[in-house]
PDB file of N, CA and C in Angstrom:
ATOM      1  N   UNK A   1      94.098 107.596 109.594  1.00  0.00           N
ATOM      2  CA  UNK A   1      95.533 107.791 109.723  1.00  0.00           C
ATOM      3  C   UNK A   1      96.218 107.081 108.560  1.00  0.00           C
ATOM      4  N   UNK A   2      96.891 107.453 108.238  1.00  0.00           N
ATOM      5  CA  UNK A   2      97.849 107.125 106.868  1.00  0.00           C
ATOM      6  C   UNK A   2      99.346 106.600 107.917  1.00  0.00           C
ATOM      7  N   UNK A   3      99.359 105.581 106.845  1.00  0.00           N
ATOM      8  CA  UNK A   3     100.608 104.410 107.312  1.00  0.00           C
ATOM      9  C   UNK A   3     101.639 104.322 106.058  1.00  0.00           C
ATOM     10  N   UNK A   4     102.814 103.934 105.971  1.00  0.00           N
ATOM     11  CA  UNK A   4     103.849 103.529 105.093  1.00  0.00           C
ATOM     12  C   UNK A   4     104.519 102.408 105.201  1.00  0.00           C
ATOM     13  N   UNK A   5     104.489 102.130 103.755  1.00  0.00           N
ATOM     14  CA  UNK A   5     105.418 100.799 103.823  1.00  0.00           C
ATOM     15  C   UNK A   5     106.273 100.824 102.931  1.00  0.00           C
ATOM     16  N   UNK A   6     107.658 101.325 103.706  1.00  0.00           N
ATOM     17  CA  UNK A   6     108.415 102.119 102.552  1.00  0.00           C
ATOM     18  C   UNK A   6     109.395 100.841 101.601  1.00  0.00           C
ATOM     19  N   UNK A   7     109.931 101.130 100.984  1.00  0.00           N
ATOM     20  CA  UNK A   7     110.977  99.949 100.033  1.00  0.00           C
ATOM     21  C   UNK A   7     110.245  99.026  99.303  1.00  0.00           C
ATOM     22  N   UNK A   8     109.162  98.854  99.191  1.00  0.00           N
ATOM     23  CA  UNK A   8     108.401  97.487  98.754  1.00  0.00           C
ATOM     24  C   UNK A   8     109.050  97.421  97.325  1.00  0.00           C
ATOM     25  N   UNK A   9     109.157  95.746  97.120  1.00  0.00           N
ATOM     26  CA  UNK A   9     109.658  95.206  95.717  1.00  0.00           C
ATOM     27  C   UNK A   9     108.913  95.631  95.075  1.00  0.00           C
ATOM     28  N   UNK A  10     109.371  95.582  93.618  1.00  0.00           N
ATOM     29  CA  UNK A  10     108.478  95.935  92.428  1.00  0.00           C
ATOM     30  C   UNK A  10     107.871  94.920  92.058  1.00  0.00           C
ATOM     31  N   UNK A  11     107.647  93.789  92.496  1.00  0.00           N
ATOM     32  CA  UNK A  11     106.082  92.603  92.313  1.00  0.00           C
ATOM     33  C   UNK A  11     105.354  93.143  93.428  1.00  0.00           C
ATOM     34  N   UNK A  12     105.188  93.731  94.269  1.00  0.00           N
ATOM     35  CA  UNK A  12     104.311  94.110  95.536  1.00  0.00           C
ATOM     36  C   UNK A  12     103.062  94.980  94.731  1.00  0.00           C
ATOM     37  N   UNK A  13     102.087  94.602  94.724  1.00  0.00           N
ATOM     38  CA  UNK A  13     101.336  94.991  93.939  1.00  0.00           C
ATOM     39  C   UNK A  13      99.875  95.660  95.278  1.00  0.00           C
ATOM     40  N   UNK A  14      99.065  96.461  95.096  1.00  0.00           N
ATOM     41  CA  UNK A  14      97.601  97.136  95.589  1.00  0.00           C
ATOM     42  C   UNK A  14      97.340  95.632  96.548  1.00  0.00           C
ATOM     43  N   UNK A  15      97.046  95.263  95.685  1.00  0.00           N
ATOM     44  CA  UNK A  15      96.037  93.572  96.732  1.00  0.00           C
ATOM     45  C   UNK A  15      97.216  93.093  97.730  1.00  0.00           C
ATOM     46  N   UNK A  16      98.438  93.335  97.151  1.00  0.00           N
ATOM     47  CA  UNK A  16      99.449  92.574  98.120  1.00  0.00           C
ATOM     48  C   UNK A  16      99.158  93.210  99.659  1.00  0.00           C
ATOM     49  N   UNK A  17      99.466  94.780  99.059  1.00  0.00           N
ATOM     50  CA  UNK A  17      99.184  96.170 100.550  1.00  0.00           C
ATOM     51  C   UNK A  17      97.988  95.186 101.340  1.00  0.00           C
ATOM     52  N   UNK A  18      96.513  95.491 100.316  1.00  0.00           N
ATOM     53  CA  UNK A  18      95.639  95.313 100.916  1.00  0.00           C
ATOM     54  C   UNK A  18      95.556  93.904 101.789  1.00  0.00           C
ATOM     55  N   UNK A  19      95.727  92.771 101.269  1.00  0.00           N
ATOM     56  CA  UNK A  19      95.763  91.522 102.023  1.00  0.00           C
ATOM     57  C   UNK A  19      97.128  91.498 103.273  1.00  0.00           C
ATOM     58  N   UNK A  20      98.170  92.383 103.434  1.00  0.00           N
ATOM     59  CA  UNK A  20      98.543  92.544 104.582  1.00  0.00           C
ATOM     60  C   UNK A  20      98.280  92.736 105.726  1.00  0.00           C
ATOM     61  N   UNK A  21      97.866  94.260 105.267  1.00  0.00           N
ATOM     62  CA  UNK A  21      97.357  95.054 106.270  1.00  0.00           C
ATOM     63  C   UNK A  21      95.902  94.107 106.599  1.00  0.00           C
ATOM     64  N   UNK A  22      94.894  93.769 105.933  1.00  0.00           N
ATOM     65  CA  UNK A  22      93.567  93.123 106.828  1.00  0.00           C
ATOM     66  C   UNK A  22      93.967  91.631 107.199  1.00  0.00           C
ATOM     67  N   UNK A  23      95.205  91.103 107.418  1.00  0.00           N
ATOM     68  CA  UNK A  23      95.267  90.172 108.261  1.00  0.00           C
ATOM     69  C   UNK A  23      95.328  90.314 109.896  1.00  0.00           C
ATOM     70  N   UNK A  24      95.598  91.658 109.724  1.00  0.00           N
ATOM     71  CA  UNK A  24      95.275  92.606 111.311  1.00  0.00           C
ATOM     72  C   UNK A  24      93.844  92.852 111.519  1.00  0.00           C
ATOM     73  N   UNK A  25      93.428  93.525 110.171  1.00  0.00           N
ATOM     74  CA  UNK A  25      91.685  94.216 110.724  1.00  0.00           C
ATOM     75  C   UNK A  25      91.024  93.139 110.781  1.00  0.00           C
ATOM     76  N   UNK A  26      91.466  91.788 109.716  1.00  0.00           N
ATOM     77  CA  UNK A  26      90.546  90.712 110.459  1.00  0.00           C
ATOM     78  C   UNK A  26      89.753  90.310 111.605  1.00  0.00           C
ATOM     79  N   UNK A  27      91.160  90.162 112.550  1.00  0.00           N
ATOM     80  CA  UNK A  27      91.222  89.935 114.006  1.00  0.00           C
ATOM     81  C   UNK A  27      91.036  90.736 115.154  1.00  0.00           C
ATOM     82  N   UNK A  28      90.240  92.002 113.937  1.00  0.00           N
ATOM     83  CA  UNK A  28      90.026  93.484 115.510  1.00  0.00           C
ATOM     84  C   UNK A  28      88.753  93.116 116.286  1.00  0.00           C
ATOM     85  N   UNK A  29      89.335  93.164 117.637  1.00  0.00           N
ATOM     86  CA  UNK A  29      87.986  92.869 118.219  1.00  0.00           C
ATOM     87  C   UNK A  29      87.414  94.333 118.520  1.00  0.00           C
ATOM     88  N   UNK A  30      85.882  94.831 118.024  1.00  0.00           N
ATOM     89  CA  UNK A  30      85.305  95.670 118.533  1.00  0.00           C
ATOM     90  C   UNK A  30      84.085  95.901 119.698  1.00  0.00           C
ATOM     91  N   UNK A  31      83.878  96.374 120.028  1.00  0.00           N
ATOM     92  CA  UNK A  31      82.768  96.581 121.311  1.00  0.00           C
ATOM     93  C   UNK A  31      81.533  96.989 119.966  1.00  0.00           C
ATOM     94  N   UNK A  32      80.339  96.942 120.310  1.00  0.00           N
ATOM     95  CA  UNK A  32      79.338  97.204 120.034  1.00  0.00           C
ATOM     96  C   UNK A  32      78.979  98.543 119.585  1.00  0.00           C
ATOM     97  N   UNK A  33      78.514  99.113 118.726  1.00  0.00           N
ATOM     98  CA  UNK A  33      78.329 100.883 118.200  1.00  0.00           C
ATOM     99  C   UNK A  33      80.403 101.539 118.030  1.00  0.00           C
ATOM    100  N   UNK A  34      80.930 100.859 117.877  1.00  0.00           N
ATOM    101  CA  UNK A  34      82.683 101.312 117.792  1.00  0.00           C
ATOM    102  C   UNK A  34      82.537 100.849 116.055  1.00  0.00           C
ATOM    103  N   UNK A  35      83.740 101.767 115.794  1.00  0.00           N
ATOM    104  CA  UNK A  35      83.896 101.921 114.359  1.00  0.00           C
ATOM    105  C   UNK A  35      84.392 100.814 113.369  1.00  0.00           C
ATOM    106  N   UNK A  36      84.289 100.195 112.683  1.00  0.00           N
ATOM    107  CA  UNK A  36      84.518  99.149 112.314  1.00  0.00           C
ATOM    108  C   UNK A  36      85.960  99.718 111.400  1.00  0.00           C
ATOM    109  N   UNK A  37      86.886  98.711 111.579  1.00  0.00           N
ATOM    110  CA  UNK A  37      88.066  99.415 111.028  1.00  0.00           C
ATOM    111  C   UNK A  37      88.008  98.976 109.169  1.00  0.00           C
ATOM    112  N   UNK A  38      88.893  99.660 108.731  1.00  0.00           N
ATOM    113  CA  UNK A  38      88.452  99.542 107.650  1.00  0.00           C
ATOM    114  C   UNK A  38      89.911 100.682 106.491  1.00  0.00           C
ATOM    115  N   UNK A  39      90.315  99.863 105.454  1.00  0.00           N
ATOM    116  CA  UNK A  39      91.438 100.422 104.262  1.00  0.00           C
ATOM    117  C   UNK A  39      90.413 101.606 103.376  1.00  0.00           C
ATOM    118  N   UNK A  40      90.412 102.812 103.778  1.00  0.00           N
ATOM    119  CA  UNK A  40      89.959 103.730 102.630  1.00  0.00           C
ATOM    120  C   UNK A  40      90.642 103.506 101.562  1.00  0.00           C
ATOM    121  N   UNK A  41      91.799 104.049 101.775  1.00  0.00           N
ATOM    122  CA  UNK A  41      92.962 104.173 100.406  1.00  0.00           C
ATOM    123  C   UNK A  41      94.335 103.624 100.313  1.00  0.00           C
ATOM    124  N   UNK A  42      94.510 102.764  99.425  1.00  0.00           N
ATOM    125  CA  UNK A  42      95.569 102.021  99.317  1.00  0.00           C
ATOM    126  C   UNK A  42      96.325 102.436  97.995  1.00  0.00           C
ATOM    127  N   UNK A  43      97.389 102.824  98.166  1.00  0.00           N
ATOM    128  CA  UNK A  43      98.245 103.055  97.130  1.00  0.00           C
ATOM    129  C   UNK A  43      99.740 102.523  96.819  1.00  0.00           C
ATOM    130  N   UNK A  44     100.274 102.793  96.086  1.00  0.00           N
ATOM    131  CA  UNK A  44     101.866 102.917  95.585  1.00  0.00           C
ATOM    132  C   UNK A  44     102.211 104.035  95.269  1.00  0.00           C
ATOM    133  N   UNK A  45     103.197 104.664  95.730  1.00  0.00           N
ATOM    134  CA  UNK A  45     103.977 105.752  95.146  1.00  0.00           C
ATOM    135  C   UNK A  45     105.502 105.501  94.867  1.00  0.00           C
ATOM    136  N   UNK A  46     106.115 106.630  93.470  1.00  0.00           N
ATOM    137  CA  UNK A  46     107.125 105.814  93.440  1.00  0.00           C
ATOM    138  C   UNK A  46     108.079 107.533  93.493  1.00  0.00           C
ATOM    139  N   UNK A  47     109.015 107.229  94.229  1.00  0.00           N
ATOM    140  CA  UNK A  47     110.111 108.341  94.358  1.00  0.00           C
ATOM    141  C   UNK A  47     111.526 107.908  93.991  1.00  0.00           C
ATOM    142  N   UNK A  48     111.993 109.031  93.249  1.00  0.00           N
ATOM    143  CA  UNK A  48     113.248 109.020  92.192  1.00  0.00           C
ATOM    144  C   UNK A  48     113.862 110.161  93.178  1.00  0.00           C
ATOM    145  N   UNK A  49     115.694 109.321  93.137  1.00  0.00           N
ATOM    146  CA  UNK A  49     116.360 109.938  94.239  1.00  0.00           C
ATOM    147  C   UNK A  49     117.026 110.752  92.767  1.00  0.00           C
ATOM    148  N   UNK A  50     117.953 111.666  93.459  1.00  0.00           N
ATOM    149  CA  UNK A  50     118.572 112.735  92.196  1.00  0.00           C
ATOM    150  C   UNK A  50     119.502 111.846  91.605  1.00  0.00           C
ATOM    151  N   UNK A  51     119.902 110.294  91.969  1.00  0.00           N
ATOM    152  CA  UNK A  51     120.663 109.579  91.068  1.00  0.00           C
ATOM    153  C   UNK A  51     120.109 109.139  90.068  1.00  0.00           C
ATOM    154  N   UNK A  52     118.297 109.191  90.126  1.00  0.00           N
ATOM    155  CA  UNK A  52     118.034 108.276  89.145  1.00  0.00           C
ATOM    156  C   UNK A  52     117.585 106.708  89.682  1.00  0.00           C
ATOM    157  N   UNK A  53     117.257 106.565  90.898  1.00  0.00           N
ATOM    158  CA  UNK A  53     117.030 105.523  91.376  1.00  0.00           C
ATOM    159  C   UNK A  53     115.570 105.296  92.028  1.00  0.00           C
ATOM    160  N   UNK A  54     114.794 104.346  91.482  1.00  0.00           N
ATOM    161  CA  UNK A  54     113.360 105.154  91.983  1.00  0.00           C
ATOM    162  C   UNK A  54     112.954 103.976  93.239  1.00  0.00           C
ATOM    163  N   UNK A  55     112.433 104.070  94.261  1.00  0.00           N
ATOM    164  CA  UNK A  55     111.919 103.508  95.405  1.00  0.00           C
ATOM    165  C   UNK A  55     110.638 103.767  95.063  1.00  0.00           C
ATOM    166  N   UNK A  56     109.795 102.204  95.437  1.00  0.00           N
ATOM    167  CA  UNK A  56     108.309 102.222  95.399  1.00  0.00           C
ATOM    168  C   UNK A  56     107.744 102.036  96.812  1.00  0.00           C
ATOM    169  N   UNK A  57     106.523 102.736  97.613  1.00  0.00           N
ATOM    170  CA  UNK A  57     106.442 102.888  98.700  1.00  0.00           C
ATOM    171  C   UNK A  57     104.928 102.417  98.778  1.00  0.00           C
ATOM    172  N   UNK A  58     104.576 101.828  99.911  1.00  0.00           N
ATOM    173  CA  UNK A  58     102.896 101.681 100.003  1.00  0.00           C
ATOM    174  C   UNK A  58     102.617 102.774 100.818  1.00  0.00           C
ATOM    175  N   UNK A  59     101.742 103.121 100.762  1.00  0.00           N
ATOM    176  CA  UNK A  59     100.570 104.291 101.308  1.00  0.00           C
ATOM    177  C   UNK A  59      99.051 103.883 101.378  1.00  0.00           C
ATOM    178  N   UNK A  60      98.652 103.483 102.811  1.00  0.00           N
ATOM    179  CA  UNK A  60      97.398 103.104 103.159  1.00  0.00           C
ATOM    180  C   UNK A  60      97.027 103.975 104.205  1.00  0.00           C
ATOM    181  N   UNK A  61      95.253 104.654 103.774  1.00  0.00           N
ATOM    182  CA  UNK A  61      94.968 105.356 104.742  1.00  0.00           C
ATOM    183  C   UNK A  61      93.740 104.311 105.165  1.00  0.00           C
ATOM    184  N   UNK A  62      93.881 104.051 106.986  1.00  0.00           N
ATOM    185  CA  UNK A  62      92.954 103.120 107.415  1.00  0.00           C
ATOM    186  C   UNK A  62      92.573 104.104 108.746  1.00  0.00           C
ATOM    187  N   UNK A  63      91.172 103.785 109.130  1.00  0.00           N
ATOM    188  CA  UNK A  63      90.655 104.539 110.114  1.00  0.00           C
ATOM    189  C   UNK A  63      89.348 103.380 110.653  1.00  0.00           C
ATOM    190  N   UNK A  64      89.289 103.214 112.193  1.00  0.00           N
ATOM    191  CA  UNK A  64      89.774 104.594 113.049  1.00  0.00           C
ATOM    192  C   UNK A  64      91.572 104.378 113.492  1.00  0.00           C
ATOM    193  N   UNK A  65      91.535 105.664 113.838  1.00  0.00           N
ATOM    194  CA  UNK A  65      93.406 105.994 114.071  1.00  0.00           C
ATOM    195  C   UNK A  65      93.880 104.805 114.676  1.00  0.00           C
ATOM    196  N   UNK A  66      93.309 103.994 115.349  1.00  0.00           N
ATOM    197  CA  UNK A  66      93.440 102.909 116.657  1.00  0.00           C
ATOM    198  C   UNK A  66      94.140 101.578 115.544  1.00  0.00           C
ATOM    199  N   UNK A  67      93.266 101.285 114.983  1.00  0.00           N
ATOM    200  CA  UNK A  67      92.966 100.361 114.021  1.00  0.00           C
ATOM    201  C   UNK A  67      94.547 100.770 113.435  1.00  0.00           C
ATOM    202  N   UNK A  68      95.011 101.901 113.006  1.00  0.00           N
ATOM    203  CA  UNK A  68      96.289 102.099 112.577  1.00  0.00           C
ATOM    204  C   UNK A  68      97.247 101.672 112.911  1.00  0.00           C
ATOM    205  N   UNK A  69      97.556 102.216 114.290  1.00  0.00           N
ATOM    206  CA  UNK A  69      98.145 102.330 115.258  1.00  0.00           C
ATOM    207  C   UNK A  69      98.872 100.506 115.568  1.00  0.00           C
ATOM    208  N   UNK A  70      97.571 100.001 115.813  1.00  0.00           N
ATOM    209  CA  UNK A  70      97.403  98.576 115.718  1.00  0.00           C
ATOM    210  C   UNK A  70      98.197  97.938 114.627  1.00  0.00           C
ATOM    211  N   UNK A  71      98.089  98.216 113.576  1.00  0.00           N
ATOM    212  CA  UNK A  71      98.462  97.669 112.160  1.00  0.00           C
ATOM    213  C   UNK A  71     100.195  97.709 112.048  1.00  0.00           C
ATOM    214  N   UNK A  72     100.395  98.930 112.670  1.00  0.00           N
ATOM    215  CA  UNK A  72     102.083  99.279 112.909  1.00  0.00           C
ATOM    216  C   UNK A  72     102.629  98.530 113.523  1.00  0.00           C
ATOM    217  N   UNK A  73     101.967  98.812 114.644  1.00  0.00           N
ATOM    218  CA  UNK A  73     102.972  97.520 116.134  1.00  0.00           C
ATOM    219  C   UNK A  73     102.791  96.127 115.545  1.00  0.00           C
ATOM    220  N   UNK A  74     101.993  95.796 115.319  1.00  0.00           N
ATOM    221  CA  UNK A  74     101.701  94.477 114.523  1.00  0.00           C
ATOM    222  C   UNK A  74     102.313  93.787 113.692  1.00  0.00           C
ATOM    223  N   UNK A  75     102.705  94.632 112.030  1.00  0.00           N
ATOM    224  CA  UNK A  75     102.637  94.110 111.419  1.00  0.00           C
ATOM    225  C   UNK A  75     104.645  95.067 111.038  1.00  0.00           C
ATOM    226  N   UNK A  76     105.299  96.027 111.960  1.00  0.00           N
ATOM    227  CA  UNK A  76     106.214  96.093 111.659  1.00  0.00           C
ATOM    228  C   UNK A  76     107.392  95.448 111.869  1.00  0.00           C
ATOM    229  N   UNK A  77     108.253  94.726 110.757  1.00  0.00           N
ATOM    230  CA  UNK A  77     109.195  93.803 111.095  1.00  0.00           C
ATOM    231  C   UNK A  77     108.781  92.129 110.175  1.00  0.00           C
ATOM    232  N   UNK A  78     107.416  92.583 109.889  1.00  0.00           N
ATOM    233  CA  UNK A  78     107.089  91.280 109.698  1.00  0.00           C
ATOM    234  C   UNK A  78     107.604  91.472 107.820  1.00  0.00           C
ATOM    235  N   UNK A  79     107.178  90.264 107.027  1.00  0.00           N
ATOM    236  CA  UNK A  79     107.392  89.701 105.867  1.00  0.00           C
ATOM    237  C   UNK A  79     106.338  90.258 104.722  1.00  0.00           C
ATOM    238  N   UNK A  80     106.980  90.857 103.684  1.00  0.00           N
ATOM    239  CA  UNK A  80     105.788  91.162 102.499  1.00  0.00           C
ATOM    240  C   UNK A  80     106.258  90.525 101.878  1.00  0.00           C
ATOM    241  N   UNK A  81     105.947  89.764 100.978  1.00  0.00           N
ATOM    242  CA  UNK A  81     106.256  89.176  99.376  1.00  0.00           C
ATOM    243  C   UNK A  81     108.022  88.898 100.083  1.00  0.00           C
ATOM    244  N   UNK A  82     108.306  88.040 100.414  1.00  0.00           N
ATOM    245  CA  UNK A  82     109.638  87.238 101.156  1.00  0.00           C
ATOM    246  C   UNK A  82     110.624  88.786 101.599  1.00  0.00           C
ATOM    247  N   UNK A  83     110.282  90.067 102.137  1.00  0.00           N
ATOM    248  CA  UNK A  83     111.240  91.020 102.197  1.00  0.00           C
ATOM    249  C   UNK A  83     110.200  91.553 103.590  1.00  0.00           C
ATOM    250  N   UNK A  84     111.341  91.944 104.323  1.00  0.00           N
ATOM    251  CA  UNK A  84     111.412  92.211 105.675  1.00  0.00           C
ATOM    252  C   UNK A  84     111.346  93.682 105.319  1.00  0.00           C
ATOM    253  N   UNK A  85     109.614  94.616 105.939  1.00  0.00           N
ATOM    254  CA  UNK A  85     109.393  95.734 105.611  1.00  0.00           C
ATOM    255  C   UNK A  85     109.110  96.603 107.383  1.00  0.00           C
ATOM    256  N   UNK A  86     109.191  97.220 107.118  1.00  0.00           N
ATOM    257  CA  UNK A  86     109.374  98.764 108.426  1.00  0.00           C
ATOM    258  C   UNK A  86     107.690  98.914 107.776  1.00  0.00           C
ATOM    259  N   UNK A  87     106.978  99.509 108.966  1.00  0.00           N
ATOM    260  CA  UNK A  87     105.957  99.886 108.716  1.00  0.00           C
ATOM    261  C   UNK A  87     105.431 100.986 109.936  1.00  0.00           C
ATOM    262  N   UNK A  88     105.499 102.473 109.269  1.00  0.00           N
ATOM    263  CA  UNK A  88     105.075 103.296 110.152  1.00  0.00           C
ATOM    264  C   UNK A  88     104.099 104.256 109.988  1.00  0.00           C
ATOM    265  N   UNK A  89     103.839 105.311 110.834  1.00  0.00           N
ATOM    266  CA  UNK A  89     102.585 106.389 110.220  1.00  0.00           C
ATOM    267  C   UNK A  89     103.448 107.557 109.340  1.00  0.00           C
ATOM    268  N   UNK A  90     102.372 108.050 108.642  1.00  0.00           N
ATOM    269  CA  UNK A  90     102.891 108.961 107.242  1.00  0.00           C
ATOM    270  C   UNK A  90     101.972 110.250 107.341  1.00  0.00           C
ATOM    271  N   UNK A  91     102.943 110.776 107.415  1.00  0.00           N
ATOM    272  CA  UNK A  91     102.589 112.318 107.393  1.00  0.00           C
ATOM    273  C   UNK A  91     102.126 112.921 105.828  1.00  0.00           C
ATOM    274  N   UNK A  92     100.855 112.850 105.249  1.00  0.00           N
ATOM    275  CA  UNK A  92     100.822 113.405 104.077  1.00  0.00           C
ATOM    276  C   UNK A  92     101.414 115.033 103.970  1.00  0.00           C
ATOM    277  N   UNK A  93     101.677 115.626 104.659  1.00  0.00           N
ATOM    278  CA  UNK A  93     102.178 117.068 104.171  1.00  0.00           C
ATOM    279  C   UNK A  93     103.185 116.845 103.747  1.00  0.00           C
ATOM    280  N   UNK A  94     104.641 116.080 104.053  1.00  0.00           N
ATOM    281  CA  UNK A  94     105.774 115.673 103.665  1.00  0.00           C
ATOM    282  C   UNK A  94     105.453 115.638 102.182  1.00  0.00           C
ATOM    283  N   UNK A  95     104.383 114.784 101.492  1.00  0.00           N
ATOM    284  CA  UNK A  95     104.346 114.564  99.906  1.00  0.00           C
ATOM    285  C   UNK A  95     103.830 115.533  99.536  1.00  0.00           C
ATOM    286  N   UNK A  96     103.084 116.257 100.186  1.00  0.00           N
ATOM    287  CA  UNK A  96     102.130 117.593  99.310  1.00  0.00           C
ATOM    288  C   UNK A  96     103.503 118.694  99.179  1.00  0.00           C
ATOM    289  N   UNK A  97     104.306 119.181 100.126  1.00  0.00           N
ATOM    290  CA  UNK A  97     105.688 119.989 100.093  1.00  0.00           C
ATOM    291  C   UNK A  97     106.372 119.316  99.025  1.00  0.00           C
ATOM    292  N   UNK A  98     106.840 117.968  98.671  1.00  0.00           N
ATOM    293  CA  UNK A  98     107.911 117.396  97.597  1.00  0.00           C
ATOM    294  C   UNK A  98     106.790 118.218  96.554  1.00  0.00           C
ATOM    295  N   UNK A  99     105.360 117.770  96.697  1.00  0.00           N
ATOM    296  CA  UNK A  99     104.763 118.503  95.179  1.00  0.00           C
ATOM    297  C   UNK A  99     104.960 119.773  94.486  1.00  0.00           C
ATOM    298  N   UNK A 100     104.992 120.757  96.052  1.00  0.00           N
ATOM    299  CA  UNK A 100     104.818 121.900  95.541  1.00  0.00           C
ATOM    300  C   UNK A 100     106.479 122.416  95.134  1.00  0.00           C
ATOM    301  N   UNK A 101     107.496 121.395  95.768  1.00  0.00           N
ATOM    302  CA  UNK A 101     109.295 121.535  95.170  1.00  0.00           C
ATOM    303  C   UNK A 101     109.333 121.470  94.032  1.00  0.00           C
ATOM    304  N   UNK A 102     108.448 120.484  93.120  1.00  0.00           N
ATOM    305  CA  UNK A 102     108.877 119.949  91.909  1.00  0.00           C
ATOM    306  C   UNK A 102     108.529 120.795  90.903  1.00  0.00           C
TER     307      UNK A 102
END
């Protein structure tokens, strides 16, 4: 499942995402033969509004969905790099449609 962490400052850097988000998967407790949670893909994307104003966004896909899910309730509201971030699930078709607009 793919998550967002929209507004992030422009010092918020890949490792920042990544050392967030696994202060959660740290602490997952699993049962025995269950999936070990785990950050496939961690990114930044950056979107330019028609003023000319560009917003940088995190994009982490972590699985299993649970482990996600987890990461949201958790970690939304809390502190990145001293800024109070929203953290929810992300629909990749939303960005593949802006692609095929542009």
């Amino acid at each position: 499942m793919n998550i967002i962490i929209p507004r992030i400052t422009d010092r918020t850097n890949r490792k920042d995402l990544r050392d967030f988000v696994n202060r959660i998967l740290e602490k997952w407790f699993r049962l025995p033969f269950s999936a070990h949670p785990q950050i496939v893909r961690c990114r930044i994307i950056s979107v330019t509004d028609k003023d000319g104003v560009a917003q940088r966004h995190g994009v982490i896909n972590v699985t299993p969905d649970d482990a996600a899910l987890m990461i949201i309730r958790k970690l939304n509201g809390k502190y990145l790099n001293e800024k109070r971030v929203g953290v929810k699930r992300y629909d990749l078709s939303i960005e593949k449609s802006l692609d095929r607009m542009e």
